[in-house]
Protein backbone atom coordinates (compact mmCIF):
# COMPACT_ATOMS: atom_id res chain seq x y z
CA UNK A 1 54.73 0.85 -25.93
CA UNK A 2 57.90 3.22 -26.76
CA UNK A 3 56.98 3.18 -30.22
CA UNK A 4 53.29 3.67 -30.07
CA UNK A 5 54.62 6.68 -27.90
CA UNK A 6 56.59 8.21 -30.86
CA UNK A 7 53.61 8.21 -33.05
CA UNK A 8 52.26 11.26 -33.95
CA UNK A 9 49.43 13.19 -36.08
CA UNK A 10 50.20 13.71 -40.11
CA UNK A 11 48.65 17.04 -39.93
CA UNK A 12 48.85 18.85 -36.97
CA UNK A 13 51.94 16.49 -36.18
CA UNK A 14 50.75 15.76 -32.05
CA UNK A 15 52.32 12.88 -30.68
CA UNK A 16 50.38 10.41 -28.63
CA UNK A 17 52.52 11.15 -25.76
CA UNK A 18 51.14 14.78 -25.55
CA UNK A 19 47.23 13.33 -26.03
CA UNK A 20 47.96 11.02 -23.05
CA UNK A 21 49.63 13.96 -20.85
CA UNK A 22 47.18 16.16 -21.69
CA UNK A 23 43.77 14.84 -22.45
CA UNK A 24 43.22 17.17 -25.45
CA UNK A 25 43.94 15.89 -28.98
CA UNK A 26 45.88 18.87 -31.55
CA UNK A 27 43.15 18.44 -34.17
CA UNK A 28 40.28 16.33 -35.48
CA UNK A 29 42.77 14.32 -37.71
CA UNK A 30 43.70 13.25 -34.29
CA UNK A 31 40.73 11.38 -33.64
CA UNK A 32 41.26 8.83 -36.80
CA UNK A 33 45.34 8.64 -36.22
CA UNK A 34 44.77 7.83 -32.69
CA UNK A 35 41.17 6.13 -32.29
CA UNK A 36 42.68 2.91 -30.63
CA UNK A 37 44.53 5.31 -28.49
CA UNK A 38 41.76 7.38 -27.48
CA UNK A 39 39.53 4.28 -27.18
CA UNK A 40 41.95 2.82 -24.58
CA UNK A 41 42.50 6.26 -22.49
CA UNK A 42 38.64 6.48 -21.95
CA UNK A 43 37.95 3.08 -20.95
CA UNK A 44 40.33 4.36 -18.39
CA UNK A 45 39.08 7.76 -17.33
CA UNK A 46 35.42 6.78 -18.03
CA UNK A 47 34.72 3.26 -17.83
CA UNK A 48 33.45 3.17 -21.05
CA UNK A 49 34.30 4.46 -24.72
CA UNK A 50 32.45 6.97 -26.10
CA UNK A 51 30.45 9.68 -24.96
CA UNK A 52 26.89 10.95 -26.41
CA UNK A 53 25.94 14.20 -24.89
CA UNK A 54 26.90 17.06 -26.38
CA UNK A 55 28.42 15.49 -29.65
CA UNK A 56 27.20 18.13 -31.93
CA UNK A 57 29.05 20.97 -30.02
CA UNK A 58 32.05 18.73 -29.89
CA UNK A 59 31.67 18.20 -33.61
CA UNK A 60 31.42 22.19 -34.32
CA UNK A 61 34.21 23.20 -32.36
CA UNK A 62 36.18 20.10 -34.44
CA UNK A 63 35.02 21.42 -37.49
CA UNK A 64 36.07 25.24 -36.62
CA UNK A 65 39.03 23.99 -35.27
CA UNK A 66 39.87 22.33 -38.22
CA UNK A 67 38.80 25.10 -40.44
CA UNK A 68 41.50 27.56 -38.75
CA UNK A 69 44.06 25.29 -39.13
CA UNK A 70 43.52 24.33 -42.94
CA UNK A 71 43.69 28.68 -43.02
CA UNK A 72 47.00 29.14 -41.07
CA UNK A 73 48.27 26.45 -43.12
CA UNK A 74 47.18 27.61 -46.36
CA UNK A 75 48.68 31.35 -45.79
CA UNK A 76 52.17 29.90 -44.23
CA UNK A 77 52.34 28.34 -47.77
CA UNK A 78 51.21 31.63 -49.13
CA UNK A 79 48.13 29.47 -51.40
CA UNK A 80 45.89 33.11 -51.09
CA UNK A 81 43.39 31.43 -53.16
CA UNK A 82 43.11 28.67 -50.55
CA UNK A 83 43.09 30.71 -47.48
CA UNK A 84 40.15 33.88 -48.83
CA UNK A 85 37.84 30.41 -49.43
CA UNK A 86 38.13 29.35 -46.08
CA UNK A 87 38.79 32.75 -44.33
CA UNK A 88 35.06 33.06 -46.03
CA UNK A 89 34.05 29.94 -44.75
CA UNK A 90 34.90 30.57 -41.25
CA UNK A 91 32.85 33.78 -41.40
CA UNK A 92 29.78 31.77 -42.62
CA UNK A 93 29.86 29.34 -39.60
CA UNK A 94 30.59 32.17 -37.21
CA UNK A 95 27.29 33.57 -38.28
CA UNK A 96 25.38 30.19 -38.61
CA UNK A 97 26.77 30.12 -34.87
CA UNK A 98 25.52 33.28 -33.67
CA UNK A 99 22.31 32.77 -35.19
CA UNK A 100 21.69 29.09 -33.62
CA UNK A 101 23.09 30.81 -30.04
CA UNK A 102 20.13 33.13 -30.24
């Protein structure tokens, strides 16, 4: 168990030990890198392993989530290029959002 604690996410670099304290994974990397792990704490909590209602909103917030990372990342590594394409992309969902809200 001590080594399965030490793992942690390649791109947002959360360790298992901070899922299981918390309940929240860092990113949706997370999900794949830990999916045994995350498997195992909801049989837990829940009784069962996966949860239907309200996957798309899940999956959005992943997505955006995601998004703002892949942006911070790209303009601490100063790719410009990188970051205006998914600044621009981010602005397109918030819209798409906004709209669906309505």
């Amino acid at each position: 168990m001590a080594e399965k604690m030490r793992k942690n996410c390649s791109f947002c670099d959360t360790a298992i030990d901070e899922i299981y304290r918390t309940k929240k994974v860092g990113c949706p990397s997370c999900y794949e890198v830990f999916k045994d792990e995350i498997r195992k704490m909801l049989i837990e909590i829940h009784g069962v392993s996966s949860h239907n209602e309200n996957i798309l909103n899940i999956n959005e917030i992943d997505e955006m989530l995601y998004l703002k990372q892949r942006l911070a990342r790209a303009i601490k590594e100063e790719d410009y290029e990188e970051a205006a394409i998914l600044r621009d992309q981010i602005k397109k969902k918030e819209k798409s959002d906004e709209k669906t809200r309505r």
